[in-house]
Protein backbone atom coordinates (compact mmCIF):
# COMPACT_ATOMS: atom_id res chain seq x y z
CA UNK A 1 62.87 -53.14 76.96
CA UNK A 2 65.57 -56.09 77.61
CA UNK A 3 65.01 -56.48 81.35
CA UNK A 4 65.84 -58.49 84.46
CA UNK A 5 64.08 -58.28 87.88
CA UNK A 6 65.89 -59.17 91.21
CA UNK A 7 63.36 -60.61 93.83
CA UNK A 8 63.55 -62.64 96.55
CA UNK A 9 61.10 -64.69 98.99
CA UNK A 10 61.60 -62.09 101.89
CA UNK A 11 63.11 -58.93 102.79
CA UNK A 12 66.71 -59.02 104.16
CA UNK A 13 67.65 -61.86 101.60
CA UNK A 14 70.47 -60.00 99.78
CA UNK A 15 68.55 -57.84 97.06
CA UNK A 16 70.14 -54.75 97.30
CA UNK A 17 73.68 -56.20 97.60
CA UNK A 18 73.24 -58.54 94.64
CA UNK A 19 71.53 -55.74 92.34
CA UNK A 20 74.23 -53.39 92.89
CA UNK A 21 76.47 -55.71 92.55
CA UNK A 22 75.01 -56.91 88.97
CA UNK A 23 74.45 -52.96 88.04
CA UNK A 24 77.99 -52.58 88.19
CA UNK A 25 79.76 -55.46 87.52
CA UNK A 26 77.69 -55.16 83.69
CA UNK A 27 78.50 -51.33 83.85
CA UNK A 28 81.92 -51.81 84.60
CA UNK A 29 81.74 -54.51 81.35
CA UNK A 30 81.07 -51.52 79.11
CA UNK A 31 76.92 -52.30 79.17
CA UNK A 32 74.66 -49.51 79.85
CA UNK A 33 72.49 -50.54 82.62
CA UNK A 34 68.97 -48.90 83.19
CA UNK A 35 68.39 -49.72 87.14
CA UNK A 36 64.44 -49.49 88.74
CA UNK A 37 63.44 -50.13 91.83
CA UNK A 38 60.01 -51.79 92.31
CA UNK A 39 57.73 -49.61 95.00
CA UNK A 40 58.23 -46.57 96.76
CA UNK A 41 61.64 -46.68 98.59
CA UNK A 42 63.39 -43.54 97.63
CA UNK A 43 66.65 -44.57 99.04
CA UNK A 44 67.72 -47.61 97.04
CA UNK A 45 67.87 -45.56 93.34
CA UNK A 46 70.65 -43.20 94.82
CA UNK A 47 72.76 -46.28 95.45
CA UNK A 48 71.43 -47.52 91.52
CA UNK A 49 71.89 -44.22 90.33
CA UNK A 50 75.68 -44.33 91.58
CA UNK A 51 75.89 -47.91 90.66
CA UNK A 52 75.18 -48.03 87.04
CA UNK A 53 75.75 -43.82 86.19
CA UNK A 54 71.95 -44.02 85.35
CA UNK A 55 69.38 -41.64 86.20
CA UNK A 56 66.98 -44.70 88.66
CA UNK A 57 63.36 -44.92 88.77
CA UNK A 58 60.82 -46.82 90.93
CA UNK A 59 58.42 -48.67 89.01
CA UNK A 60 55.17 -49.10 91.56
CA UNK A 61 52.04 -50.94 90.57
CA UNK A 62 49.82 -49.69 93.29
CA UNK A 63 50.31 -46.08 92.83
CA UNK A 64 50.87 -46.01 89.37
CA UNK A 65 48.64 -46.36 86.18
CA UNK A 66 49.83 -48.89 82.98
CA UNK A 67 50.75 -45.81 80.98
CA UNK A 68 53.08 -44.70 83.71
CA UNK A 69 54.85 -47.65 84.57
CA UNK A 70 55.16 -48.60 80.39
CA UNK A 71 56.24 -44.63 80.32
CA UNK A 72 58.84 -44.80 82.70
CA UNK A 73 60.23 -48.23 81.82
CA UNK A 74 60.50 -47.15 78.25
CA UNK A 75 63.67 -45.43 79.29
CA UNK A 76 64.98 -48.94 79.27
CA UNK A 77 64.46 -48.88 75.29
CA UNK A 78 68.05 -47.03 74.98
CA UNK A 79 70.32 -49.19 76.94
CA UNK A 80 71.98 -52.80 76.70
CA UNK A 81 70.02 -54.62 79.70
CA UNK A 82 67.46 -52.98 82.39
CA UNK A 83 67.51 -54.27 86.34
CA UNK A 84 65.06 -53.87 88.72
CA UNK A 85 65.36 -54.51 92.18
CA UNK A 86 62.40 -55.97 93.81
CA UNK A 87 60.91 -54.55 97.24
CA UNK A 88 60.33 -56.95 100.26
CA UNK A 89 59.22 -61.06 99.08
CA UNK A 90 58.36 -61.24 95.56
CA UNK A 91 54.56 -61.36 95.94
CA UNK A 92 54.11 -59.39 98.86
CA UNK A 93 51.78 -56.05 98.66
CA UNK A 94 49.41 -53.81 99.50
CA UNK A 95 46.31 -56.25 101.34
CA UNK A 96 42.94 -56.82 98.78
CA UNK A 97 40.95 -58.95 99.20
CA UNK A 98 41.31 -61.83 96.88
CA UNK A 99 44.75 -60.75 95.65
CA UNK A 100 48.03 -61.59 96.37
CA UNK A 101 49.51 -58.19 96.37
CA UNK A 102 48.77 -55.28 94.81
CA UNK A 103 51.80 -53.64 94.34
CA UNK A 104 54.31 -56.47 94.93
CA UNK A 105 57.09 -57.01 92.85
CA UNK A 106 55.84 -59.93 90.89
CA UNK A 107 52.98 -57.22 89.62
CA UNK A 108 55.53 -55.18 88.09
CA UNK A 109 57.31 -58.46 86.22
CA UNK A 110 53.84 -59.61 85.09
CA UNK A 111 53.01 -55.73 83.60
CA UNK A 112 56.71 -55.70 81.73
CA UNK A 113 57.08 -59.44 81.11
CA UNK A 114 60.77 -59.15 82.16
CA UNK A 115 61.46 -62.67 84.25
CA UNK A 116 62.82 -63.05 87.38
CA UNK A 117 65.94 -63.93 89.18
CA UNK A 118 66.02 -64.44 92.81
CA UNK A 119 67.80 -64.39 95.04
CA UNK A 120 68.15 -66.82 98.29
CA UNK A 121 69.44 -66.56 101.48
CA UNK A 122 69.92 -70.32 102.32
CA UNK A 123 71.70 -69.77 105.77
CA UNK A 124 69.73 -72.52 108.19
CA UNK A 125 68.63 -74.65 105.38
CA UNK A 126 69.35 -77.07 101.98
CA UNK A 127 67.21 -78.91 99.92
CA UNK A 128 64.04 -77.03 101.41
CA UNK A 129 65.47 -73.93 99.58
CA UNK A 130 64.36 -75.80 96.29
CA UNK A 131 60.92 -76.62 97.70
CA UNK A 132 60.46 -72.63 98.18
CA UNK A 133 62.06 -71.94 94.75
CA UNK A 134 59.69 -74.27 93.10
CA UNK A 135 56.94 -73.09 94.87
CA UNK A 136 57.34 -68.96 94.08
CA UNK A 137 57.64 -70.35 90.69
CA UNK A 138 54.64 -72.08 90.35
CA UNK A 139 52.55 -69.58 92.32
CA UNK A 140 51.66 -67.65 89.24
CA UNK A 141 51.85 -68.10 85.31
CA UNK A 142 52.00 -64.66 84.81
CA UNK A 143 55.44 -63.93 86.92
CA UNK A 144 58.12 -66.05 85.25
CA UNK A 145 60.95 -67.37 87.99
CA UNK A 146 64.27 -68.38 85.63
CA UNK A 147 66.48 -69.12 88.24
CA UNK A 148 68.40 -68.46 91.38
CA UNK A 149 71.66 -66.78 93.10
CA UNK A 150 72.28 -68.87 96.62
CA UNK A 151 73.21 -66.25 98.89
CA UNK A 152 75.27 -67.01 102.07
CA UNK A 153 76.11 -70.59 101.41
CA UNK A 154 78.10 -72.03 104.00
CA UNK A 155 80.44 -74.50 102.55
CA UNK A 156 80.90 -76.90 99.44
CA UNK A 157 78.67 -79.73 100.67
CA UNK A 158 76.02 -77.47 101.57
CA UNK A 159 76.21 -75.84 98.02
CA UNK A 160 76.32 -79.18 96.45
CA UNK A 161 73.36 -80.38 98.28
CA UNK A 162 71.07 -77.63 97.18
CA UNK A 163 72.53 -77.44 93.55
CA UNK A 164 71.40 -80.78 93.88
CA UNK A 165 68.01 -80.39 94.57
CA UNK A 166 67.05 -77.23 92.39
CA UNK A 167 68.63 -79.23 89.51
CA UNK A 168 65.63 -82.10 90.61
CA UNK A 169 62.98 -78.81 90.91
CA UNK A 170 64.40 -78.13 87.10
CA UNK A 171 65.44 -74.57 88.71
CA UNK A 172 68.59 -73.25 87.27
CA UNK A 173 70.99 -71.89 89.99
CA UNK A 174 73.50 -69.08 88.66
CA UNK A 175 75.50 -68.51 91.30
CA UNK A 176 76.22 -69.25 94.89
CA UNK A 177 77.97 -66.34 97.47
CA UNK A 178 79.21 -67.51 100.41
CA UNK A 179 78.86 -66.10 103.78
CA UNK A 180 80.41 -62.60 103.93
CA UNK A 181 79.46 -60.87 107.43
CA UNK A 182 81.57 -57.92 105.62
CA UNK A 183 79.73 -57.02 102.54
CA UNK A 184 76.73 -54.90 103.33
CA UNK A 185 75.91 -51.00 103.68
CA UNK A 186 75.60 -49.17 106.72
CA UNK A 187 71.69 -48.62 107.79
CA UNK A 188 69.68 -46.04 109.84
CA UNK A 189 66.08 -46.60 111.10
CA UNK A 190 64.66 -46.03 107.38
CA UNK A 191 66.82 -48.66 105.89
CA UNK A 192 70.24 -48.04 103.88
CA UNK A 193 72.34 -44.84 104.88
CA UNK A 194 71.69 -42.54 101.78
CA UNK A 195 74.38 -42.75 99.51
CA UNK A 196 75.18 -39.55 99.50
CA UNK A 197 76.47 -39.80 103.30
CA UNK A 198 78.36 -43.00 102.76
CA UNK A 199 82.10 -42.16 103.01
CA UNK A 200 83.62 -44.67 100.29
CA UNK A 201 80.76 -45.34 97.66
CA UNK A 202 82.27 -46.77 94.92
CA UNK A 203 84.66 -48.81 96.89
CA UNK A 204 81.56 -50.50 98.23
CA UNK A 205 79.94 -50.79 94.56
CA UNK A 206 83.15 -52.63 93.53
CA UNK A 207 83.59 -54.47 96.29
CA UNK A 208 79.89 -56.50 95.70
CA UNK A 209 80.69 -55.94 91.94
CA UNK A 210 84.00 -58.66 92.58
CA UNK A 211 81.82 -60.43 94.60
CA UNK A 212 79.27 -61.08 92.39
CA UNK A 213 81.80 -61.40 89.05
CA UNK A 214 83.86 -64.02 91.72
CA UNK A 215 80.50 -65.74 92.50
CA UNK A 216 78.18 -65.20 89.97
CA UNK A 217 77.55 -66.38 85.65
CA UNK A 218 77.38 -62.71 84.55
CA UNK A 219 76.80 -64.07 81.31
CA UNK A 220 74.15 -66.21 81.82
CA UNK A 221 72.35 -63.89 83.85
CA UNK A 222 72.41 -61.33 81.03
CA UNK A 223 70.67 -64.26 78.72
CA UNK A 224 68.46 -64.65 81.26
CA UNK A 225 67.11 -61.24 80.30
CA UNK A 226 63.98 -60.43 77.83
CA UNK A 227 62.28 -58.04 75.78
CA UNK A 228 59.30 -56.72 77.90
CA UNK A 229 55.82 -56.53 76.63
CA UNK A 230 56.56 -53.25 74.62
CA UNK A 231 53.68 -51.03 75.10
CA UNK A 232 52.95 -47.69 73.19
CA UNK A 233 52.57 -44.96 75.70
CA UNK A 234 52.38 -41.61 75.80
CA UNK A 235 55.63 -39.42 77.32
CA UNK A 236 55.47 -39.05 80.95
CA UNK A 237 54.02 -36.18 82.15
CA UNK A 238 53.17 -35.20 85.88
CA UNK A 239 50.91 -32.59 86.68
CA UNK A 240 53.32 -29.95 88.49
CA UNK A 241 52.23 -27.79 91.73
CA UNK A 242 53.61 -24.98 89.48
CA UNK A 243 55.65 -23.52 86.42
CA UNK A 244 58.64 -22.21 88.25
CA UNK A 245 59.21 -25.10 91.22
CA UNK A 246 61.92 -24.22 94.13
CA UNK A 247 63.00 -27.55 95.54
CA UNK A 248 64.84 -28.24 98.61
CA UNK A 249 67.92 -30.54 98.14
CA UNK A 250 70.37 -31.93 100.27
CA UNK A 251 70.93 -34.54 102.90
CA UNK A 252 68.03 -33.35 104.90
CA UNK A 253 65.75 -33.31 102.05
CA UNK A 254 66.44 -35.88 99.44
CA UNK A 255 63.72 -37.90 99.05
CA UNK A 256 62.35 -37.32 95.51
CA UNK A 257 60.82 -39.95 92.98
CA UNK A 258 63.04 -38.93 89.98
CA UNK A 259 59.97 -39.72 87.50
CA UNK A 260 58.20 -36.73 89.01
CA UNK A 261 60.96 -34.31 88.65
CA UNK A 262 60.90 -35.72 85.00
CA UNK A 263 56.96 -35.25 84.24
CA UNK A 264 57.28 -31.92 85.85
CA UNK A 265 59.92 -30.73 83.99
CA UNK A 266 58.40 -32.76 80.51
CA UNK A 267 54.83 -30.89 81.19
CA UNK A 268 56.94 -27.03 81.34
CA UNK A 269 58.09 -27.02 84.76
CA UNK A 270 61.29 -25.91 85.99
CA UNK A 271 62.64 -27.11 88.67
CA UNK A 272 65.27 -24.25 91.14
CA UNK A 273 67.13 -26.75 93.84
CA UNK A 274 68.30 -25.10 96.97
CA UNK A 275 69.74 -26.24 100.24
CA UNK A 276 68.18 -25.08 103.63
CA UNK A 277 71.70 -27.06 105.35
CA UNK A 278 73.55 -23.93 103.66
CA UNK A 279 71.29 -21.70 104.66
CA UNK A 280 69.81 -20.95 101.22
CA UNK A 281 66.64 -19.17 100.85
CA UNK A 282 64.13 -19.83 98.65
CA UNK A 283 64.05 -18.43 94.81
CA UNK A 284 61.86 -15.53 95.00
CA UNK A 285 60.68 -15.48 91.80
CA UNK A 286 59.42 -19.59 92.38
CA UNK A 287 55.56 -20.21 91.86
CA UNK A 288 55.51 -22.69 94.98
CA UNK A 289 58.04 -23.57 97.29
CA UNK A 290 58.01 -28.37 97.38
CA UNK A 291 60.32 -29.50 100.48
CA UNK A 292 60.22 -33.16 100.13
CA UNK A 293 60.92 -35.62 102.60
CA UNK A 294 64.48 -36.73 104.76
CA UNK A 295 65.94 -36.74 107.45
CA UNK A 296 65.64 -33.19 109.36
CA UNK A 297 65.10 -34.38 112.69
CA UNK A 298 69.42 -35.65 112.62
CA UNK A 299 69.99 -31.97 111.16
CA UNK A 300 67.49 -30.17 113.31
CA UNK A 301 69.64 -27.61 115.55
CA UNK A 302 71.37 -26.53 111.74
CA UNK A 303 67.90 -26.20 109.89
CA UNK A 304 66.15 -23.94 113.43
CA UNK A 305 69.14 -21.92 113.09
CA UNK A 306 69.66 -21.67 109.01
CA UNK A 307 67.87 -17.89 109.64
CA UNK A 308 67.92 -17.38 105.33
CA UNK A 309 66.67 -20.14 104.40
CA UNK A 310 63.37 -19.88 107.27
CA UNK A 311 63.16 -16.38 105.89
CA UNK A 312 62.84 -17.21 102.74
CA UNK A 313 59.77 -19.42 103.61
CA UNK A 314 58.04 -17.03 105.71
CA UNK A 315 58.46 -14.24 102.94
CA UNK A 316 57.14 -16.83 100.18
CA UNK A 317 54.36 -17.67 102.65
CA UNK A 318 52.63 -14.29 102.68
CA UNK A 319 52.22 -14.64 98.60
CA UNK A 320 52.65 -18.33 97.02
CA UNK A 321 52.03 -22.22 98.09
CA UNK A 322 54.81 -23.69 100.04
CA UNK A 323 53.71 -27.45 100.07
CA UNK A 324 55.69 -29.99 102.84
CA UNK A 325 56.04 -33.89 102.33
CA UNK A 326 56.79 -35.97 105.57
CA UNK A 327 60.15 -34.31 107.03
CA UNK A 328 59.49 -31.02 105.03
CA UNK A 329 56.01 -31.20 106.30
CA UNK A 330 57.61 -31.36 109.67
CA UNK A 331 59.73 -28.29 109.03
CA UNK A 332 57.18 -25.97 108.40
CA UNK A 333 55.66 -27.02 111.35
CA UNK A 334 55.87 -25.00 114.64
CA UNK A 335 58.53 -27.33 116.32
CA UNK A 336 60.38 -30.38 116.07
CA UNK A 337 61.39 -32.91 118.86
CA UNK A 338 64.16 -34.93 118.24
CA UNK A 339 65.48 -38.72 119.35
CA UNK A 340 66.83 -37.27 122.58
CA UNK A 341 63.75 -35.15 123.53
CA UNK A 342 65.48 -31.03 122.31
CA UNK A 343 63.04 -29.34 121.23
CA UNK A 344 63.71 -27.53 117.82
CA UNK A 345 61.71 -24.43 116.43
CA UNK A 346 61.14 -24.65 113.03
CA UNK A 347 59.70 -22.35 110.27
CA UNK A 348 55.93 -22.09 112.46
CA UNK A 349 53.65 -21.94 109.27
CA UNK A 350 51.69 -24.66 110.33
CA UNK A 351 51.04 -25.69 113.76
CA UNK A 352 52.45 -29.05 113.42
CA UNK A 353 54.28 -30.29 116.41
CA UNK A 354 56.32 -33.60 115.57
CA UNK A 355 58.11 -35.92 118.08
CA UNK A 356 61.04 -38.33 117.52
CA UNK A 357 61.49 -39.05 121.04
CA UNK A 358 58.84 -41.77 120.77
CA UNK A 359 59.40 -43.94 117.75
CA UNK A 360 56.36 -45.52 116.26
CA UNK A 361 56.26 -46.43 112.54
CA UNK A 362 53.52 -45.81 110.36
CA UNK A 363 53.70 -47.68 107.49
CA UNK A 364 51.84 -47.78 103.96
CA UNK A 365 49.98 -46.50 100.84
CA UNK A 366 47.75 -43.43 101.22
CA UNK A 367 45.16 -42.57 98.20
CA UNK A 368 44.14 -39.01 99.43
CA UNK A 369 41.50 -36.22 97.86
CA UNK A 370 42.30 -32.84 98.38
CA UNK A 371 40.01 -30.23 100.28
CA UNK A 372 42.30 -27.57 98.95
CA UNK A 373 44.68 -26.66 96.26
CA UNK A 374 48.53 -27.88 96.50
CA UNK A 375 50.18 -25.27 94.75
CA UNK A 376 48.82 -25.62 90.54
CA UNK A 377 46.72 -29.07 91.80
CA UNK A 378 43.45 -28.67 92.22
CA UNK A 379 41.41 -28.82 95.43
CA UNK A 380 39.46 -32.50 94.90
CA UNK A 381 42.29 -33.83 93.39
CA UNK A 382 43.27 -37.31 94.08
CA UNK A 383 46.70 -38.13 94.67
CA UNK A 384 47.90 -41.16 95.52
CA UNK A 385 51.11 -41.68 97.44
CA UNK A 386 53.12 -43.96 100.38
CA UNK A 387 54.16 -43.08 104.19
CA UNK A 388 56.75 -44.11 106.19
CA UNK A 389 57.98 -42.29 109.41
CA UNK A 390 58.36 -43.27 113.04
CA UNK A 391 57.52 -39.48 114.39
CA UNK A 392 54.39 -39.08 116.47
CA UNK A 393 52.02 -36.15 116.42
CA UNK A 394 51.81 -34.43 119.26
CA UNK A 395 49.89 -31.26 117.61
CA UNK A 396 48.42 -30.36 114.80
CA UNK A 397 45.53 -27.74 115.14
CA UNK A 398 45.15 -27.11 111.47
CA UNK A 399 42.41 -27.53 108.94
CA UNK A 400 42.92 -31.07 107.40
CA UNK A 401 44.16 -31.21 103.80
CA UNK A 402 42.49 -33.83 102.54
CA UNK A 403 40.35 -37.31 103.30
CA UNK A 404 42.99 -39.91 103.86
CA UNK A 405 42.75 -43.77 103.33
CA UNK A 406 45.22 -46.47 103.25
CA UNK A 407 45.47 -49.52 100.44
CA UNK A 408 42.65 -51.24 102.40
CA UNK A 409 40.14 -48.65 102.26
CA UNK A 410 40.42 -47.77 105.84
CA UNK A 411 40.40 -43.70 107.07
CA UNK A 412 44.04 -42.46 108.14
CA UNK A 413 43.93 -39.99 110.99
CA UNK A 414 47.04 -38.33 109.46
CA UNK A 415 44.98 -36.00 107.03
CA UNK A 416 47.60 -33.54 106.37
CA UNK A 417 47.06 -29.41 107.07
CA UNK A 418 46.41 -26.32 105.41
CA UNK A 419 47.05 -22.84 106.49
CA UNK A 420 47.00 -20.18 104.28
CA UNK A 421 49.42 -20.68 101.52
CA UNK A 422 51.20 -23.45 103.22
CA UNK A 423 50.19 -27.16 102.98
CA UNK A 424 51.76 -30.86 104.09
CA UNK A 425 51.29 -34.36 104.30
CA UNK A 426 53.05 -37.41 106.14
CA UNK A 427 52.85 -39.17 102.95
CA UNK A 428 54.78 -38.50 99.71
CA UNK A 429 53.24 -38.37 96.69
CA UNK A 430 54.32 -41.06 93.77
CA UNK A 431 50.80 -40.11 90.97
CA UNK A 432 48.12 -37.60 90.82
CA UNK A 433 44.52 -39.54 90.09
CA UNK A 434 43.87 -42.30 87.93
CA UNK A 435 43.10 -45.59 89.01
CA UNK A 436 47.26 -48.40 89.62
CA UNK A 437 48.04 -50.81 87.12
């Protein structure tokens, strides 16, 4: 497991545009790359995925258990180098007390023993950048800092003075971008504009692939790279919600952790991918019915009037589990309101009424235990997962789903609801049981 992580000291340092830049500067070399993404964003693996034309996998050490993680970044065991991109500052995480984040990035390096490369944005400063550099290093002797990338560097003096002063720190600096207002991906409200939407991909990919080749010691960066702490683990298997899984898939509903899909189908799942944006119903011979999260609320007049596809769910309904995560949740709920206040009907199996028209973000890990079945998981099942939406509830007259807490122990009034058949939750699941790394 020859791997790199990508971190930083904060969020909005340059991560993503120096890891995809790196994924395919190395796959464009001839390398295979194996990309991860540290945490639960589901957004930032499509760009890997694209990147590097490698299946991408988040690696989280909150949700996950060891066997997991060493599972999943086994894959890395077949390729020429692994990167992982980091999520937010390199030890920030979920709040315990007496830790420094469970969760955080720098858990992840520790777990693998792959070192880490970060990444500065040294706009509005010089030397001080080496004071921070030195002092993420030294924080813990577990997480192993072997240099830095300068990142929006403003002219040659103020690169020399910094080179100047991690060379002093004994911090190696591999590279130094300059400012370039240009170079970054459209965003929405939930971060980076899927890549599935984005009108010139790969142009982009190259473009921060010269970039970082222009700006960058690709090949010191790839000796920067180490074995990780090879662990035997077992295969990865997932519990599925059912033998014979229907799974909505497109723009609207994209956001899938690609190591479930993977345990599903390794424990004898199959997974049957439809589109409710092309009014597809459904496969009616499907055990349960999973519509993961996205973005319905920008496709919401298509999906109230896509009359298949809302068919297909009510039919399913009156015989198997249909089971909704965050905007799928939302769908089967009796209505939708939108940014601009329309009011949408949607496929009215639960009573769920969700608003867009006052944004409000709720933010965070969820460890929840089930009051009733989700599909083939058991009722008293814990599953342990991550939210992030800005809709409000306005209604939800339901029966909860389950007892919901977030990483601090603390009860979550968004419980989830059951009706019949049909279940959801604001959250979206990343493990069933067992205790994170």
């Amino acid at each position: 497991m020859t791997g790199l992580v990508i971190a930083a000291p904060r969020s909005g340092s340059g991560k993503t545009m120096v890891s995809l830049g790196l994924m395919r500067a190395f796959t464009r070399a001839g390398l295979r790359v194996q990309p991860f993404k540290t945490g639960p964003d589901y957004i930032d693996t499509a760009f890997h995925a694209a990147a590097c034309g490698q299946m991408a996998f988040n690696l989280d050490g909150w949700a996950m258990g060891g066997d997991i993680l060493d599972a999943i970044a086994g894959r890395a065991g077949d390729v020429d180098l692994a990167i992982a991109e980091g999520a937010m500052g390199l030890f920030d995480g979920a709040a315990a007390p007496g830790e420094t984040g469970r969760g955080a990035t720098a858990d992840i390096a520790a777990h693998l023993g792959w070192p880490v490369l970060l990444v500065m944005d040294v706009s509005g400063q010089s030397q001080s950048a080496a004071a921070v550099a030195y002092g993420l290093r030294s924080f813990r002797p577990d997480v192993h800092v072997v240099g830095v990338i300068l990142n929006k560097v403003a002219s040659e003096r103020h690169e020399r003075l910094i080179r100047g002063a991690m060379e002093h720190a004994g911090i190696a600096v591999l590279g130094a971008i300059p400012r370039l207002p240009d170079v970054r991906l459209p965003e929405r409200h939930l971060g980076l504009m899927q890549a599935a939407e984005h009108p010139d991909l790969d142009h982009w990919l190259d473009r921060f692939a010269d970039v970082v080749t222009a700006h960058v010691d690709l090949p010191a960066v790839r000796a920067l790279a180490r074995p990780g702490r090879q662990k035997a683990a077992p295969p990865l298997r997932c519990t599925p919600p059912g033998q014979r899984i229907a799974l909505a898939q497109d723009v609207a509903f994209s956001f899938t952790y690609a190591h479930l899909l993977e345990g599903w189908r390794a424990a004898g799942a199959e997974i049957l991918p439809f589109s409710p944006l092309a009014d597809e119903a459904p496969a009616q011979d499907a055990d349960i019915v999973w519509l993961p999260g996205g973005y319905p609320e920008l496709h919401a007049g298509r999906i109230a009037a896509a009359s298949r596809f809302l068919t297909g769910l009510r039919d399913h309904a009156m015989r198997k589990p249909i089971h909704g995560e965050c905007g799928g949740y939302m769908t089967l709920g009796a209505a939708l309101v939108d940014a601009g206040g329309e009011v949408h009907r949607m496929a009215g199996l639960l009573g769920l009424v969700s608003s867009h028209a006052e944004r409000r973000l709720h933010l965070g890990y969820r460890t929840a235990r089930l009051h009733a079945p989700v599909g083939a998981i058991p009722g008293s099942t814990v599953l342990r997962g991550h939210e992030f939406r800005y809709a409000r509830i306005v209604e939800q007259p339901d029966e909860p789903l389950a007892d919901v807490i977030d990483a601090e122990g603390r009860a979550v009034s968004a419980s989830g609801s059951r009706r019949g058949h049909v279940t959801g939750t604001f959250f979206h699941l990343v493990a069933t049981g067992g205790a994170p790394a």
